[in-house]
C-alpha atoms as a PDB file:
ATOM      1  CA  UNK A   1       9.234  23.043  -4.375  1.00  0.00           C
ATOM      2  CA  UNK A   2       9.444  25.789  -1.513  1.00  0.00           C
ATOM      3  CA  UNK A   3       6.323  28.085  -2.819  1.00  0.00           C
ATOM      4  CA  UNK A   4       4.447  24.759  -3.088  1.00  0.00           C
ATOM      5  CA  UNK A   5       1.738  25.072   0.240  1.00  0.00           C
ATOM      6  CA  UNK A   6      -1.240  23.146   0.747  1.00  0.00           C
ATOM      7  CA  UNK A   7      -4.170  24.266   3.342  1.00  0.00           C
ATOM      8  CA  UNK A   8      -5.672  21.807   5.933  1.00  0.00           C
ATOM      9  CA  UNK A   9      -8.549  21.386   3.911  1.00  0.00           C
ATOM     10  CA  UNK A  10      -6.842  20.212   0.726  1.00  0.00           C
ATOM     11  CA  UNK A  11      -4.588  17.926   1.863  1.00  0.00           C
ATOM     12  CA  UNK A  12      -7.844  16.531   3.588  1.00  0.00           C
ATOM     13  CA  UNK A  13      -9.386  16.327   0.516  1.00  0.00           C
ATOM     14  CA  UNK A  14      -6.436  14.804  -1.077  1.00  0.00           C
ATOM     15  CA  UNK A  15      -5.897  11.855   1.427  1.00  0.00           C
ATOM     16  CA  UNK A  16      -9.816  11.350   1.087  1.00  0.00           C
ATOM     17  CA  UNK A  17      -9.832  11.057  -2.937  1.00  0.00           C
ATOM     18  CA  UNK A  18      -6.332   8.363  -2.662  1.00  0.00           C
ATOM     19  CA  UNK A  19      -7.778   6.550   0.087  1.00  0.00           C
ATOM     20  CA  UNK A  20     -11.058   6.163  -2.211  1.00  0.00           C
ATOM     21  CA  UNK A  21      -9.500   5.318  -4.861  1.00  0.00           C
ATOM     22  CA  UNK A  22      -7.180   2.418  -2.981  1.00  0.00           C
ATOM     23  CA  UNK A  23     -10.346   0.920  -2.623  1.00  0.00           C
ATOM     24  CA  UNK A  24     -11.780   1.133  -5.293  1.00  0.00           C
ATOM     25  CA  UNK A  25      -8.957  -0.223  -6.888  1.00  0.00           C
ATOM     26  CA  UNK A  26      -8.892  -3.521  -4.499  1.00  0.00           C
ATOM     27  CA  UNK A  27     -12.330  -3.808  -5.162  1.00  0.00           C
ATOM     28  CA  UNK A  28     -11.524  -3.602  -9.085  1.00  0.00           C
ATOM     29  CA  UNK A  29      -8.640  -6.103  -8.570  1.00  0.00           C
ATOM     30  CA  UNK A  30     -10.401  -8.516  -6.596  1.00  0.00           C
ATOM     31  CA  UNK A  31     -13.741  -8.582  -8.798  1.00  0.00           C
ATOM     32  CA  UNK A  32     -10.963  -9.021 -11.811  1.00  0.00           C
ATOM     33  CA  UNK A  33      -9.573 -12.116  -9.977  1.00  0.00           C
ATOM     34  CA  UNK A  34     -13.051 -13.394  -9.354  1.00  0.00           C
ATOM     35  CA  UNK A  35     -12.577 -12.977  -5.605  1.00  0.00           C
ATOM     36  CA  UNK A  36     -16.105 -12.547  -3.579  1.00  0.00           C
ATOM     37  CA  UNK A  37     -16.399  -9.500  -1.948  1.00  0.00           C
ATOM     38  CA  UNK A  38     -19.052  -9.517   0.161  1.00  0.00           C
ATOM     39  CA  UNK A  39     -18.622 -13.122   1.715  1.00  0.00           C
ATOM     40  CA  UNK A  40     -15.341 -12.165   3.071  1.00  0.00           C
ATOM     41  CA  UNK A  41     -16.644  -9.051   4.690  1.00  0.00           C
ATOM     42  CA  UNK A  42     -18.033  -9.803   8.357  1.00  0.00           C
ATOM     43  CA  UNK A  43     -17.365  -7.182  11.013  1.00  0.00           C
ATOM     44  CA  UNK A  44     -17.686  -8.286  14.771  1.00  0.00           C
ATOM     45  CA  UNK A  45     -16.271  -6.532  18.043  1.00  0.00           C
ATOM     46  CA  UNK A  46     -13.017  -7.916  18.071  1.00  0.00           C
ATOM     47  CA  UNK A  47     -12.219  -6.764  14.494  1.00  0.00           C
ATOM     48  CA  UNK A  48     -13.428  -3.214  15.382  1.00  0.00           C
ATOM     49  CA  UNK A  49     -11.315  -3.422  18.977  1.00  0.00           C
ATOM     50  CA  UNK A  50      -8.347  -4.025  16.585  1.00  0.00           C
ATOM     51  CA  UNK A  51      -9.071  -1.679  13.896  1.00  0.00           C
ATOM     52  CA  UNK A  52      -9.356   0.936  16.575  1.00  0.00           C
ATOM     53  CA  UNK A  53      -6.262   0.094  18.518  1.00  0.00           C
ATOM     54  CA  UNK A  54      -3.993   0.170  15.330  1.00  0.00           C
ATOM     55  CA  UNK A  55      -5.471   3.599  14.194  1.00  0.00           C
ATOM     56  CA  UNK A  56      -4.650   4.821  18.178  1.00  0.00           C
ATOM     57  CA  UNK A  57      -0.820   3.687  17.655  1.00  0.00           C
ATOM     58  CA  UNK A  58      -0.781   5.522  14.238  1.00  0.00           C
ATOM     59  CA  UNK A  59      -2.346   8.309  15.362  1.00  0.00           C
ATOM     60  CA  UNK A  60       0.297   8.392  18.348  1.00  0.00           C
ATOM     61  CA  UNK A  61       3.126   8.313  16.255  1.00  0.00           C
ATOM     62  CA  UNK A  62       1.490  11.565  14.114  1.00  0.00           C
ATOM     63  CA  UNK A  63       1.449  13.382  17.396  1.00  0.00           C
ATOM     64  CA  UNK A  64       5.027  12.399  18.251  1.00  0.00           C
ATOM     65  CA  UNK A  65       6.342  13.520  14.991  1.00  0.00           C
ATOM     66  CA  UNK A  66       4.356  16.784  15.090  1.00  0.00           C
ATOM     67  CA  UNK A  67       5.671  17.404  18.895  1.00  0.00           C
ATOM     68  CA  UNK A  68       9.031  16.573  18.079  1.00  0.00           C
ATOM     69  CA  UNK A  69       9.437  16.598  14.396  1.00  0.00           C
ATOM     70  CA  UNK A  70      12.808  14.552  12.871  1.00  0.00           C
ATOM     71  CA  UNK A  71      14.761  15.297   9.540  1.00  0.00           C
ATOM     72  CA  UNK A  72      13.735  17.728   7.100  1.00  0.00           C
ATOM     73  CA  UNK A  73      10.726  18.980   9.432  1.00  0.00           C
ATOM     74  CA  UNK A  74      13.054  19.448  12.363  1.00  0.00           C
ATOM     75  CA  UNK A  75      15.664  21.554   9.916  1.00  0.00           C
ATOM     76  CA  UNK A  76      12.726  23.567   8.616  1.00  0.00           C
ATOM     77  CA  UNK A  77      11.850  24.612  11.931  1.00  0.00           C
ATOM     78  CA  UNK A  78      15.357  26.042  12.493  1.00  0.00           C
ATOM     79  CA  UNK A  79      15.766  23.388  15.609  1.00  0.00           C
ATOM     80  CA  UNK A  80      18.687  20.632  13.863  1.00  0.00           C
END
């Protein structure tokens, strides 16, 4: 699929609409289960120290593959 490109702005749009529909999926599975879903659901300042730490690793490794990209991106950048 070499002709297949996608802008910025779609493949935003795209990871929006799956990550949307994750949830609403959970949310479907969980009210099918009979799970409660807003008892579980407490934030605090530790859980949003952690959630923000693990989105900084992530976000490190996406800036250490785009500086020194590895397998198929590194061949079709002519440097492997």
């Amino acid at each position: 699929m070499e002709g297949f490109l996608m802008t910025r702005r779609q493949v935003l749009v795209l990871a929006l609409v799956v990550e949307a529909g994750m949830g609403a999926a959970a949310i479907g599975l969980g009210v099918w289960v009979g799970l409660p879903d807003l008892e579980w659901g407490h934030g605090n300042l530790a859980g949003l120290g952690w959630g923000m730490a693990g989105a900084l690793v992530l976000l490190g490794i996406l800036m250490l593959f785009q500086r020194y990209p590895v397998g198929a991106e590194d061949r079709k950048s002519g440097n492997g």
